[in-house]
PDB file of N, CA and C in Angstrom:
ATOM      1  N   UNK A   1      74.142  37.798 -76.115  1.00  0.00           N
ATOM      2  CA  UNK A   1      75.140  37.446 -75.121  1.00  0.00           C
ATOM      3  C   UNK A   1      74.503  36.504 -74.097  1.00  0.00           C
ATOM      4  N   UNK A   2      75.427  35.253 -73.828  1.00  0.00           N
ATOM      5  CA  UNK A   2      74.608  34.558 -72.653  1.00  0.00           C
ATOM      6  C   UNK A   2      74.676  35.078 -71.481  1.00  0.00           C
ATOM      7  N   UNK A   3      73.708  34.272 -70.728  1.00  0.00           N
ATOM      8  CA  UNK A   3      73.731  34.831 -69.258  1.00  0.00           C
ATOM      9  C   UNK A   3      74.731  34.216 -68.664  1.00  0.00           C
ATOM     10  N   UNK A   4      75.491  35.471 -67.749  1.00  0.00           N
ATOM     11  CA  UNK A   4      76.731  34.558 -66.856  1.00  0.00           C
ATOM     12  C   UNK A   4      76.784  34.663 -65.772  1.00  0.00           C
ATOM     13  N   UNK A   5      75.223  35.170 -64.866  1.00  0.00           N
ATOM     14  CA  UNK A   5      74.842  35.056 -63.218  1.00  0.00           C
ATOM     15  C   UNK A   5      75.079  33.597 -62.972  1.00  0.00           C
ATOM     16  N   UNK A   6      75.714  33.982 -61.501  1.00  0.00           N
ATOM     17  CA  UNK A   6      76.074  32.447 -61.221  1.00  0.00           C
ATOM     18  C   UNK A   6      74.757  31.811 -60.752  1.00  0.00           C
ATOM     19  N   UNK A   7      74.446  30.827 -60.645  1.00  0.00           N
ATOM     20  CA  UNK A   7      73.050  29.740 -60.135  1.00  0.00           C
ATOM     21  C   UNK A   7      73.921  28.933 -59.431  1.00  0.00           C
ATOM     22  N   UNK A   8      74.239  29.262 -58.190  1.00  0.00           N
ATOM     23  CA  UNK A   8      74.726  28.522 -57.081  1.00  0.00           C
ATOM     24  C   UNK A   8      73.805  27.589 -56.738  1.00  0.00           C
ATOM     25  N   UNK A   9      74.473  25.984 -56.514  1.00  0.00           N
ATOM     26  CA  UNK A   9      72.881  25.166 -56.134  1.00  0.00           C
ATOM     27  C   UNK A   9      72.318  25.334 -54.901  1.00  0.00           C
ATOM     28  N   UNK A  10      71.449  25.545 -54.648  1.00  0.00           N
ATOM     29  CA  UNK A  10      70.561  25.764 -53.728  1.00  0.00           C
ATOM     30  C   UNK A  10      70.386  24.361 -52.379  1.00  0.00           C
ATOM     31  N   UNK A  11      71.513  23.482 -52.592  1.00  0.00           N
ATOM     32  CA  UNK A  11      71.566  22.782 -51.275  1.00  0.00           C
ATOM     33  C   UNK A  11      72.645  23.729 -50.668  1.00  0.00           C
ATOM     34  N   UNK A  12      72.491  23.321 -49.589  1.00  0.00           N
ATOM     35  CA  UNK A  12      73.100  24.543 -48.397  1.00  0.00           C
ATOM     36  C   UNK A  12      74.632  24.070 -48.017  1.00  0.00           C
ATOM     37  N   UNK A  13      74.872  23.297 -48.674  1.00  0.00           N
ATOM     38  CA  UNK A  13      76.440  23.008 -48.618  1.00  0.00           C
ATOM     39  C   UNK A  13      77.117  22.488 -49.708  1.00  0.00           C
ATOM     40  N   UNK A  14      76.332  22.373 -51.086  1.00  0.00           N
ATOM     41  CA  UNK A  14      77.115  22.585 -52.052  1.00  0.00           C
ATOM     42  C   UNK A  14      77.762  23.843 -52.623  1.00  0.00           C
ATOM     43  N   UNK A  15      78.773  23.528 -53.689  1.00  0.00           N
ATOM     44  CA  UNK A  15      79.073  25.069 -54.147  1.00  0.00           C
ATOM     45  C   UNK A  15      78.947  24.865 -55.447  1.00  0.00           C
ATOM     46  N   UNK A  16      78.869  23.754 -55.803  1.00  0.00           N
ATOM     47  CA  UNK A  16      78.447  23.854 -57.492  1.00  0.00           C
ATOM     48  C   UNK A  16      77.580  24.649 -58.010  1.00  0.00           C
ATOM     49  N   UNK A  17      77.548  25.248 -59.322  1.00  0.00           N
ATOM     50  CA  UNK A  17      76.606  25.671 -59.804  1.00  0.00           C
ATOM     51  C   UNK A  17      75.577  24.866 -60.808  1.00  0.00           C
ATOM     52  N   UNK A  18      74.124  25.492 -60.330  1.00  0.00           N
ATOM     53  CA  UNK A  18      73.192  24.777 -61.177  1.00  0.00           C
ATOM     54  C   UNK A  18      73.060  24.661 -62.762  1.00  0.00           C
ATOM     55  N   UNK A  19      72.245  24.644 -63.084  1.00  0.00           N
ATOM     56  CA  UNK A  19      71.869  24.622 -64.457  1.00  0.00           C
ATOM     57  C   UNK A  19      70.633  25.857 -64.364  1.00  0.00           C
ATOM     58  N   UNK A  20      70.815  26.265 -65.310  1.00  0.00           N
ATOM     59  CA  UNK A  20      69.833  27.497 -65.556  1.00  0.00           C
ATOM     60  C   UNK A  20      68.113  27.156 -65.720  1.00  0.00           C
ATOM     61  N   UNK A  21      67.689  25.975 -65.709  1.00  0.00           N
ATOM     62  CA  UNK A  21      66.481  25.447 -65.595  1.00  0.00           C
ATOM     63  C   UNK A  21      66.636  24.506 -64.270  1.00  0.00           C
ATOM     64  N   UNK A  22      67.304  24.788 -63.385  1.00  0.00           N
ATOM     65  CA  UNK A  22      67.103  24.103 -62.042  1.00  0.00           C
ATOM     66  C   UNK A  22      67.415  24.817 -60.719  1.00  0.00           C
ATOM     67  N   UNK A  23      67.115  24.167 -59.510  1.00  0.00           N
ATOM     68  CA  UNK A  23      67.647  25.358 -58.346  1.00  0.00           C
ATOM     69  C   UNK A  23      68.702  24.304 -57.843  1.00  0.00           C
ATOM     70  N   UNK A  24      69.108  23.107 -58.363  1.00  0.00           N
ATOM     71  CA  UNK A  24      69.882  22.144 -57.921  1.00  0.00           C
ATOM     72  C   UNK A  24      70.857  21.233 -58.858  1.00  0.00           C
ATOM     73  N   UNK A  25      72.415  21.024 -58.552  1.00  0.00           N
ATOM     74  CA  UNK A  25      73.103  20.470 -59.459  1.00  0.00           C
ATOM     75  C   UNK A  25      73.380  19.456 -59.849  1.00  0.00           C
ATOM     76  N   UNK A  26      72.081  18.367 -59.043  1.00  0.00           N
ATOM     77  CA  UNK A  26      72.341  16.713 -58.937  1.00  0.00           C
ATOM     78  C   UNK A  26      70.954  16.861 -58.530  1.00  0.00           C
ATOM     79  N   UNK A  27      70.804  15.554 -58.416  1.00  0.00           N
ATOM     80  CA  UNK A  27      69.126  14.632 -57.700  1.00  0.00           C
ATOM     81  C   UNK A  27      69.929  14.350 -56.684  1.00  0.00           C
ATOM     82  N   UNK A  28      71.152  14.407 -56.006  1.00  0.00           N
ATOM     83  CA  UNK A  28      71.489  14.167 -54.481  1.00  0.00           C
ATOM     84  C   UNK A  28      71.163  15.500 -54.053  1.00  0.00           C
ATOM     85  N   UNK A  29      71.661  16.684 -54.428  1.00  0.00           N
ATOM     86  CA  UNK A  29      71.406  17.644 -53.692  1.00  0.00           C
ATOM     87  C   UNK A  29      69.730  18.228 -53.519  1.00  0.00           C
ATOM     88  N   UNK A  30      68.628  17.795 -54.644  1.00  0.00           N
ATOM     89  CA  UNK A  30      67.546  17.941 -54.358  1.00  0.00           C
ATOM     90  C   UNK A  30      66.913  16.906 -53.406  1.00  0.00           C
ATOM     91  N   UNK A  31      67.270  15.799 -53.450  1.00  0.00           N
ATOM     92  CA  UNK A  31      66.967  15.120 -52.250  1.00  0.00           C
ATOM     93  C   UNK A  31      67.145  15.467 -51.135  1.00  0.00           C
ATOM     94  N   UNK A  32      68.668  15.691 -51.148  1.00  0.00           N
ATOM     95  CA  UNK A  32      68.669  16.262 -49.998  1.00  0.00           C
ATOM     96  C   UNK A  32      68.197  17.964 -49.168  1.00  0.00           C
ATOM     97  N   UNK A  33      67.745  18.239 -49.819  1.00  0.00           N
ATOM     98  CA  UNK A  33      66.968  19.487 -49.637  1.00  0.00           C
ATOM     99  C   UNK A  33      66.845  19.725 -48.040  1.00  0.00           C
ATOM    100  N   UNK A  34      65.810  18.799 -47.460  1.00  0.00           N
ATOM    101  CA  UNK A  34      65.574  18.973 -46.478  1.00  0.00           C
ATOM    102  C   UNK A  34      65.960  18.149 -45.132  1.00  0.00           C
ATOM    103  N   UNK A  35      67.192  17.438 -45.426  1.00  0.00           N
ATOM    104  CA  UNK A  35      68.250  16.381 -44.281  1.00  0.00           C
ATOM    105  C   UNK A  35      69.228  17.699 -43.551  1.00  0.00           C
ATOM    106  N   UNK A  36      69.862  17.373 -42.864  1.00  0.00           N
ATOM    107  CA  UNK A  36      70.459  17.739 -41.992  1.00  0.00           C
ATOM    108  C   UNK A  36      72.118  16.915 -42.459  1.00  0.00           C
ATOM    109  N   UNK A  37      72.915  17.672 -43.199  1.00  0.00           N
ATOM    110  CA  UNK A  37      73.901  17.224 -43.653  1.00  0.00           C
ATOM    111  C   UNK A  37      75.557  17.669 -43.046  1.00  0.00           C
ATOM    112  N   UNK A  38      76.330  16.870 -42.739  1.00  0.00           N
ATOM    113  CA  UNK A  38      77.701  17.641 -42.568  1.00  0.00           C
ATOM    114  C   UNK A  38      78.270  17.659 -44.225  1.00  0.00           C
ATOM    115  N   UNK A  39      78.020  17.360 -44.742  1.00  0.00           N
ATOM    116  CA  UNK A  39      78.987  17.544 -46.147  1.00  0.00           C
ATOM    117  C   UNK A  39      77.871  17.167 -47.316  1.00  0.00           C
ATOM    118  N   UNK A  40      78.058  17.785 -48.768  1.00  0.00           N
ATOM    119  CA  UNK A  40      77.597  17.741 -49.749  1.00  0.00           C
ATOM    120  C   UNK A  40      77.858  16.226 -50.215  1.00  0.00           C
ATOM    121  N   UNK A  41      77.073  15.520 -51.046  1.00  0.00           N
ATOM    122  CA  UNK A  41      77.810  14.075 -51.539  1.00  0.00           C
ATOM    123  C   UNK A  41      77.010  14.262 -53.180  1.00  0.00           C
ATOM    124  N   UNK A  42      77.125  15.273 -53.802  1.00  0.00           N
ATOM    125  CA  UNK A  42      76.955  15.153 -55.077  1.00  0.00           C
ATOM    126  C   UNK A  42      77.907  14.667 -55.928  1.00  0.00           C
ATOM    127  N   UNK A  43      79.325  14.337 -55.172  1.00  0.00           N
ATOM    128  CA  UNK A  43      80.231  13.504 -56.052  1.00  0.00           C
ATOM    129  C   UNK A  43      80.936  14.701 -57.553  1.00  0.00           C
ATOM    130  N   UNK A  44      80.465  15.756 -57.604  1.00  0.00           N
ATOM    131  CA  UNK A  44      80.980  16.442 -58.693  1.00  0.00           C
ATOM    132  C   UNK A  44      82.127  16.822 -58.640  1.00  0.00           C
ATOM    133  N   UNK A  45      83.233  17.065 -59.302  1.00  0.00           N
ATOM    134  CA  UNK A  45      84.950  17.071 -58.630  1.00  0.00           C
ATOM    135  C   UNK A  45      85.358  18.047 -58.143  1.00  0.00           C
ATOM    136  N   UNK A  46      84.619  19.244 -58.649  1.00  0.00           N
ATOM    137  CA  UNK A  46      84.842  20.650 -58.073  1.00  0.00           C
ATOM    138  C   UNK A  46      84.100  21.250 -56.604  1.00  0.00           C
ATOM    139  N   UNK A  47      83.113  20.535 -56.256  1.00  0.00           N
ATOM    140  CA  UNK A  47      82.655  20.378 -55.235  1.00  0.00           C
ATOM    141  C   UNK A  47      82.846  20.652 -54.062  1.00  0.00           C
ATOM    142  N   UNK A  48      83.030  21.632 -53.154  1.00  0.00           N
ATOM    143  CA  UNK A  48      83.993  21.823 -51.725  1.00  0.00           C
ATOM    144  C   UNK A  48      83.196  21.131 -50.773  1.00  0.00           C
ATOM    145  N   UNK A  49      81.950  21.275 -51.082  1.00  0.00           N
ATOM    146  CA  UNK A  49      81.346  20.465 -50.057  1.00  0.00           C
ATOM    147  C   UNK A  49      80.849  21.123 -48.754  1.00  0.00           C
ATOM    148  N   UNK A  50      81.269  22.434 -49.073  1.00  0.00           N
ATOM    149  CA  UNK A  50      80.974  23.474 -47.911  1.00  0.00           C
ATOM    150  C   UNK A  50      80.284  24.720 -48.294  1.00  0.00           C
ATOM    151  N   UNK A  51      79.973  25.496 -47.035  1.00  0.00           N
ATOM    152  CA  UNK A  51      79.574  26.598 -47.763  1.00  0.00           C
ATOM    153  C   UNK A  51      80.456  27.850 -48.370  1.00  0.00           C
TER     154      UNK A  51
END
């Protein structure tokens, strides 16, 4: 059976979920790791952009 824990990405204002070999759901949100952001810009469609 696969695993179906969610891997929320680990930028602090996305809500996408990661990939199971990453803590992040884009190279925007690992970049942005450590900025000071009002909104997510990973561009993914499901995206709220919040926490």
């Amino acid at each position: 059976m696969a695993d179906t824990k969610n891997n929320k990405c680990a930028h602090r204002l996305c809500s996408c979920i990661a990939p199971a070999d990453s803590k992040y759901c884009s190279t925007y949100c690992e970049a942005a790791k450590d900025t000071t952001d009002i909104a997510c810009g990973c561009e993914h469609a499901g995206c709220t952009g919040s926490v």
